[in-house]
Protein backbone atom coordinates (compact mmCIF):
# COMPACT_ATOMS: atom_id res chain seq x y z
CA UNK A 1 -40.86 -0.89 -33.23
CA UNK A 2 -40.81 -4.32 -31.54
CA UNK A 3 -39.83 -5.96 -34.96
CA UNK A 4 -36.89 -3.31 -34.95
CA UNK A 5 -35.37 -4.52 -31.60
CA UNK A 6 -36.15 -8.27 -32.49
CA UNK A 7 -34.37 -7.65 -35.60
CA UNK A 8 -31.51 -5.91 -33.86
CA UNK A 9 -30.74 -8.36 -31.36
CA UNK A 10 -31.23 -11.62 -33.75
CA UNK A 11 -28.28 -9.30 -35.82
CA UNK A 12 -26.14 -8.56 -33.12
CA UNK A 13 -25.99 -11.94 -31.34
CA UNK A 14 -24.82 -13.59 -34.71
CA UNK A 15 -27.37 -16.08 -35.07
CA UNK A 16 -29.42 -13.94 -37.75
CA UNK A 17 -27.52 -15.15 -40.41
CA UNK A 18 -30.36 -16.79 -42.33
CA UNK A 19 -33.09 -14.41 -41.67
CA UNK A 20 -30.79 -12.10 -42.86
CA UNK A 21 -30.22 -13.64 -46.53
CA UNK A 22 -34.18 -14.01 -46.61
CA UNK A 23 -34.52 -10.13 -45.99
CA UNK A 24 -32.08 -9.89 -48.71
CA UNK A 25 -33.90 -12.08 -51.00
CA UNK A 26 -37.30 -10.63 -50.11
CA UNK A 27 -35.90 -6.96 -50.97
CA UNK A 28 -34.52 -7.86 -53.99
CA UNK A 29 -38.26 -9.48 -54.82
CA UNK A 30 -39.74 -5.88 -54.06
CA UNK A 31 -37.44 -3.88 -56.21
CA UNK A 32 -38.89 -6.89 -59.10
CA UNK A 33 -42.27 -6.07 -58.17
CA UNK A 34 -41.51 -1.95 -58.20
CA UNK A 35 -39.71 -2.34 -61.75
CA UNK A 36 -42.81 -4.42 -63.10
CA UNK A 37 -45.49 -1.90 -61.48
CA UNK A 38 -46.93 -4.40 -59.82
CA UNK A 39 -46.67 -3.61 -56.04
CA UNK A 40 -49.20 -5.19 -53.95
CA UNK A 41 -50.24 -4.80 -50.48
CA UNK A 42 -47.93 -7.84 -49.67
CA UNK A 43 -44.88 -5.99 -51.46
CA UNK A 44 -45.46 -2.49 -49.05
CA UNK A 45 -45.54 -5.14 -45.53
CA UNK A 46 -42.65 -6.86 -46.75
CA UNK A 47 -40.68 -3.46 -47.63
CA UNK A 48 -41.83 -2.27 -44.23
CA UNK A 49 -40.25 -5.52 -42.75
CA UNK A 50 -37.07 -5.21 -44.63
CA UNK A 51 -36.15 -1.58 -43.68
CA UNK A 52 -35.77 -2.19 -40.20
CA UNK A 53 -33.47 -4.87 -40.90
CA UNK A 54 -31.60 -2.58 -43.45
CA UNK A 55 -31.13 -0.03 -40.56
CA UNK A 56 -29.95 -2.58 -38.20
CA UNK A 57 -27.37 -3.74 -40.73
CA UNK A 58 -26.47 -0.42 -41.14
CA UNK A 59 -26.29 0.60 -37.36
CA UNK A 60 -23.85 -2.92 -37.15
CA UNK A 61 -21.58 -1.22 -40.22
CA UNK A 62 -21.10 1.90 -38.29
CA UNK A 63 -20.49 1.16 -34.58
CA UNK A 64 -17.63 -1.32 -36.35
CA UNK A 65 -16.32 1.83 -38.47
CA UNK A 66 -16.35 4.28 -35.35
CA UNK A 67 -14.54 1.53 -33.34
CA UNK A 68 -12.42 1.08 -36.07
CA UNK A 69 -11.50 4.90 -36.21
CA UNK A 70 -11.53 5.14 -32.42
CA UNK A 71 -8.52 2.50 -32.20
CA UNK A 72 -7.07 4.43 -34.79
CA UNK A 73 -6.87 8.11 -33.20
CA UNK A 74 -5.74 5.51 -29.84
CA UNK A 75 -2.55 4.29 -32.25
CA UNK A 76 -2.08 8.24 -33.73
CA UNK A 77 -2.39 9.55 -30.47
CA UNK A 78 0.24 7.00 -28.62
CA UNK A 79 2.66 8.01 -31.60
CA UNK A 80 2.11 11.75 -31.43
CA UNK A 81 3.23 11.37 -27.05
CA UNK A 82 5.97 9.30 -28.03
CA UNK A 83 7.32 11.83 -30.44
CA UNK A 84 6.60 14.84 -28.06
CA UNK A 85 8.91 12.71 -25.08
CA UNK A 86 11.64 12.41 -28.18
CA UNK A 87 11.29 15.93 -28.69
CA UNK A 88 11.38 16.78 -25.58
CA UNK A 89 14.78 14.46 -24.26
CA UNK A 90 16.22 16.09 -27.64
CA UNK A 91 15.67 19.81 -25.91
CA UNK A 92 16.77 17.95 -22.15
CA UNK A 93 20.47 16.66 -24.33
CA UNK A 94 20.75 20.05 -26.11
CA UNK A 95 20.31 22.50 -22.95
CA UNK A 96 23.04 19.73 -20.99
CA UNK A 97 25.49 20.18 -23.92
CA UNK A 98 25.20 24.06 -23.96
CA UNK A 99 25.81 24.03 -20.21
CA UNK A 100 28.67 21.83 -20.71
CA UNK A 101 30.35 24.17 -23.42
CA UNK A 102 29.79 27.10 -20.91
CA UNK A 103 31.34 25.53 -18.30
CA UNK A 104 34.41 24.42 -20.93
CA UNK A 105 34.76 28.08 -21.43
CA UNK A 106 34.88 29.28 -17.81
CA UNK A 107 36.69 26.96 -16.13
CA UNK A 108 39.59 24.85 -18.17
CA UNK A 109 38.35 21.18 -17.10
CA UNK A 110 36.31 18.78 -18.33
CA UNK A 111 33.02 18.38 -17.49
CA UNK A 112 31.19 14.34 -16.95
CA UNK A 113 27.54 14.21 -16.42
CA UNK A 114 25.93 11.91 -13.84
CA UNK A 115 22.59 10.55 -13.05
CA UNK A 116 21.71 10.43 -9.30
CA UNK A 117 20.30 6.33 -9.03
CA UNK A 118 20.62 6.65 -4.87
CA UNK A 119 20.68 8.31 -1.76
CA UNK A 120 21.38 7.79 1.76
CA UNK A 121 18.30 6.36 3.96
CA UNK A 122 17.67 8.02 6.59
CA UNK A 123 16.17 11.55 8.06
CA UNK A 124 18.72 13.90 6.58
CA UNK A 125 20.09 13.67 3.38
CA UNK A 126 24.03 13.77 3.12
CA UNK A 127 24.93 11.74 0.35
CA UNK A 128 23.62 10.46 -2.64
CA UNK A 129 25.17 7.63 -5.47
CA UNK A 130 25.79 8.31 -8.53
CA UNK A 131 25.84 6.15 -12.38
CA UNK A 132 29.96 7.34 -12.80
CA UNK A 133 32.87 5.62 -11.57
CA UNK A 134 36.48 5.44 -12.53
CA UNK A 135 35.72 4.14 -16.02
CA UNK A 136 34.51 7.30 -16.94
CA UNK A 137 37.66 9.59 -15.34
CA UNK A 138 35.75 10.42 -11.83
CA UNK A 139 38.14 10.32 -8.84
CA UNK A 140 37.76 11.08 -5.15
CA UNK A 141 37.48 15.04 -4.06
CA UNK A 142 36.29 16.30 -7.22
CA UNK A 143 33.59 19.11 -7.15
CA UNK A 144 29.96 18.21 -7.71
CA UNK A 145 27.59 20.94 -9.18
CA UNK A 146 24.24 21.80 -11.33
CA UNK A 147 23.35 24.75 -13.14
CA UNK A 148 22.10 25.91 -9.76
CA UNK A 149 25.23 25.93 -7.75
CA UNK A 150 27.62 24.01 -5.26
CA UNK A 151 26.28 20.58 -5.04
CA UNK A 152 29.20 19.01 -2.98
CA UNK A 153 32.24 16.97 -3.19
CA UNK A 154 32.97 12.79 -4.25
CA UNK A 155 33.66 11.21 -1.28
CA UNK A 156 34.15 7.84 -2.56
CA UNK A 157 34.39 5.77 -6.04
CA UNK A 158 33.91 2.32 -7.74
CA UNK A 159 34.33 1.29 -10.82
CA UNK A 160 30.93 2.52 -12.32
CA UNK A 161 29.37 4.48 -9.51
CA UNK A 162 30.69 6.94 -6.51
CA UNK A 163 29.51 8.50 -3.60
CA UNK A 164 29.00 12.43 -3.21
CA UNK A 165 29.23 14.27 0.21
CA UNK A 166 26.50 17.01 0.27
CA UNK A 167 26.84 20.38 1.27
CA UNK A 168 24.29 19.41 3.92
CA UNK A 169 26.67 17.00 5.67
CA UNK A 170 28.20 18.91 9.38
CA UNK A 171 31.12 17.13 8.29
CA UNK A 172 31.99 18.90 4.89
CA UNK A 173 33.62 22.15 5.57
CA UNK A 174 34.00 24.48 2.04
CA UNK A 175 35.60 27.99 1.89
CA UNK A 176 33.14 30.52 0.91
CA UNK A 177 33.02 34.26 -0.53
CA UNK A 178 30.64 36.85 0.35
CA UNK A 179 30.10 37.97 -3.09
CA UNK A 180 29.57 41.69 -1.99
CA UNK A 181 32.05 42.14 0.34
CA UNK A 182 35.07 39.77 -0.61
CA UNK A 183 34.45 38.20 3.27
CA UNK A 184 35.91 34.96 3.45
CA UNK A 185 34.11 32.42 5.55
CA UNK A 186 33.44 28.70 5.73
CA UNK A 187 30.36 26.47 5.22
CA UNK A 188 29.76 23.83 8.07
CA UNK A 189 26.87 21.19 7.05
CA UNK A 190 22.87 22.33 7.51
CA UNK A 191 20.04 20.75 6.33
CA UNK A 192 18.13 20.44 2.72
CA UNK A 193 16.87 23.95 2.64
CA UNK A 194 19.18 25.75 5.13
CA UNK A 195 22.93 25.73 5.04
CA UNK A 196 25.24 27.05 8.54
CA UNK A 197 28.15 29.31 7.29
CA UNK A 198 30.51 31.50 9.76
CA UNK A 199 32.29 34.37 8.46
CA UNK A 200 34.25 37.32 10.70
CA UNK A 201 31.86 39.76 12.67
CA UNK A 202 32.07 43.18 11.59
CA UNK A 203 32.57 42.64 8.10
CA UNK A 204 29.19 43.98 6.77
CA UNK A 205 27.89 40.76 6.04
CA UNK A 206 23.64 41.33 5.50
CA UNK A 207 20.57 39.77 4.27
CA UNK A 208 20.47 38.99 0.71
CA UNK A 209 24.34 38.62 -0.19
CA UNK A 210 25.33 36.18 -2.15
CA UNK A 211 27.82 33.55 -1.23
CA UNK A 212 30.11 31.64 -3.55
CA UNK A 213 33.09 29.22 -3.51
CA UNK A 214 36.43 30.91 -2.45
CA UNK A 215 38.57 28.80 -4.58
CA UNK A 216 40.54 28.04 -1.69
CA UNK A 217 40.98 24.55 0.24
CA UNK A 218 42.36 22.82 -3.02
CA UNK A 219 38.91 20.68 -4.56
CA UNK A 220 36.35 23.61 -5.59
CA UNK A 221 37.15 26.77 -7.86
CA UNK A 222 36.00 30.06 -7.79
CA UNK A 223 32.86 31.23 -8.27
CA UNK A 224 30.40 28.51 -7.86
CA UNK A 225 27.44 29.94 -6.24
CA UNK A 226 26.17 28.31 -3.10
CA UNK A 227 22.99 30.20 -1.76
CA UNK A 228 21.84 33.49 -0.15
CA UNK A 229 22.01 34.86 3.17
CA UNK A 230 18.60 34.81 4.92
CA UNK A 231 19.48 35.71 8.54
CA UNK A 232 22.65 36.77 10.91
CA UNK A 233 23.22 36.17 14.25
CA UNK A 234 25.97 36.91 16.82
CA UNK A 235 28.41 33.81 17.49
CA UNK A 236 29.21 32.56 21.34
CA UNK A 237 32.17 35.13 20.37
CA UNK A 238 32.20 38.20 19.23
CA UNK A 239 34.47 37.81 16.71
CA UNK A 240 32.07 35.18 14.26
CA UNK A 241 28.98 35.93 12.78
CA UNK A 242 26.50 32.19 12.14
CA UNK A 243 24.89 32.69 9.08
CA UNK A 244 21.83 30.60 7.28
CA UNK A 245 21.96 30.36 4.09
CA UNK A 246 19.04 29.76 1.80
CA UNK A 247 21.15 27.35 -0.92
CA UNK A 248 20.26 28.11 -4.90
CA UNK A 249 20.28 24.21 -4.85
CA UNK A 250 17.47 22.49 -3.50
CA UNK A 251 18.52 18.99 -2.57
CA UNK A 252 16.07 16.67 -2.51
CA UNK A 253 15.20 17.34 -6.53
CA UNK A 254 18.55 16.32 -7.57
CA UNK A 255 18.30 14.27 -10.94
CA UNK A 256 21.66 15.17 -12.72
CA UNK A 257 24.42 16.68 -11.35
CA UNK A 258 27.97 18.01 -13.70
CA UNK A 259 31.04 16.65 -12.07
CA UNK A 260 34.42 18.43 -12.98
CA UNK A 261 37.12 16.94 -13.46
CA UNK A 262 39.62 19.01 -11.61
CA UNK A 263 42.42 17.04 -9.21
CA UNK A 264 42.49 19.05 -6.20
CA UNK A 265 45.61 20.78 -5.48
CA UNK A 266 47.39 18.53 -2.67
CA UNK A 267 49.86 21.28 -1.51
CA UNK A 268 47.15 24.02 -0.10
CA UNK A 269 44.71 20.67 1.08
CA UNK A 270 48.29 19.98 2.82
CA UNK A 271 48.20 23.78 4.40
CA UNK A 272 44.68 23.68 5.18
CA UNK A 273 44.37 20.03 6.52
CA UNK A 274 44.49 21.19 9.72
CA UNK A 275 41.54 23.31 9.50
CA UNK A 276 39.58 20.66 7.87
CA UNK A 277 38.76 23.17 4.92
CA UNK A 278 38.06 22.25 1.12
């Protein structure tokens, strides 16, 4: 057993070399003897001396083959994620495209898609920056959305990049629909997960309505959904009911957004200016 490990490690440090070819000569002198019939004593040693040897050899020849294989599953298995991220991109592209043709069919305006690359530092999140700009047909006040619902509005635009105002934002006012009742009401700012809406008192607003965009105010059409009501409670006056709004659009998970390229109407923005409703 000692002459194994010798063996072994004279192998696998390389400097064996020698020692090996004598092995090899000294078995091939045993198989002579064995075909001659003339094994000796000496013959039986030396065939005990060379099968270790062989077995260390042969131990070398397969932790190089498993290796071998082992970077070879490493390659195959590299491929067979790379192909699974195509594959899976390839189902990403197709579900955006089928969103874009239903959004072709229900409203008549073209539809860009936009990568969010920044936001606004800082404790609340109001805006974020997006990879389209003028180049690619996106001008101030157009609506921002996802599959979701109402994302918000573009306040401002470069060349290759703009700006959108969040629903979040106290300072962007949209007309809203109680979906239920056909109450009109207004939006006014909030936070990520809760948005502040007023609508008229006595109106039969509840729990668990759904609120949309009115399609008045000029910049966002009708229908896009904006969140549900979670709780009511009586205004300073008697007349307004503050609502909070769970939105169907969490913001802080923004990746993509649709933008849609409708111009806002400038003659109701004109009636409603004063109001400071989009």
């Amino acid at each position: 057993m000692q002459l194994f490990h010798l063996l072994g490690s004279v192998l696998i440090k390389g400097h064996g070399l020698v020692l090996f070819f004598i092995l090899l000569l000294v078995g091939f002198g045993i198989r002579h003897l064995e075909k001659d019939g003339k094994e000796t004593l000496v013959a039986g040693a030396l065939s005990s001396l060379y099968y270790p040897a062989q077995l260390v050899v042969s131990s070398v020849n397969r932790i190089h083959s498993v290796s071998y294989e082992n970077d070879c599953l490493k390659r195959e298995n590299a491929k067979l994620k790379m192909e699974r991220d195509n594959l899976r991109e390839g189902l990403e592209e197709a579900n955006r495209l089928r969103v874009l043709v239903h959004f072709d069919n229900v409203w008549d305006y073209p539809i860009v898609t936009a990568r969010v690359i920044g936001q606004n530092p800082g404790r609340f999140l109001t805006t974020f920056v997006v990879n389209r700009g003028t180049d690619q047909g996106i001008e101030l006040d157009l609506p921002v959305f996802t599959t979701q619902g109402l994302v918000g509005r573009v306040s401002a635009v470069s060349k290759n990049h703009a700006k959108v105002q969040l629903l979040p934002d106290p300072s962007l006012h949209v007309s809203i629909l109680v979906q239920r009742t056909r109450v009109v009401g207004f939006l006014n700012g909030g936070s990520a997960n809760y948005l502040q809406a007023f609508v008229p008192s006595y109106t039969g607003v509840r729990e668990g309505d759904t609120l949309v965009t009115s399609g008045l105010g000029g910049i966002y059409p009708k229908g896009i959904g904006i969140g549900v009501v979670r709780s009511l409670e009586k205004g300073d006056i008697d007349v307004v009911t503050n609502i909070e709004v769970e939105p169907f659009q969490k913001f802080t998970r923004l990746e993509e957004v649709f933008i849609m390229q409708k111009k806002p109407d400038w003659i109701v923005q004109e009636m409603l200016k004063s109001a400071n409703v989009h």
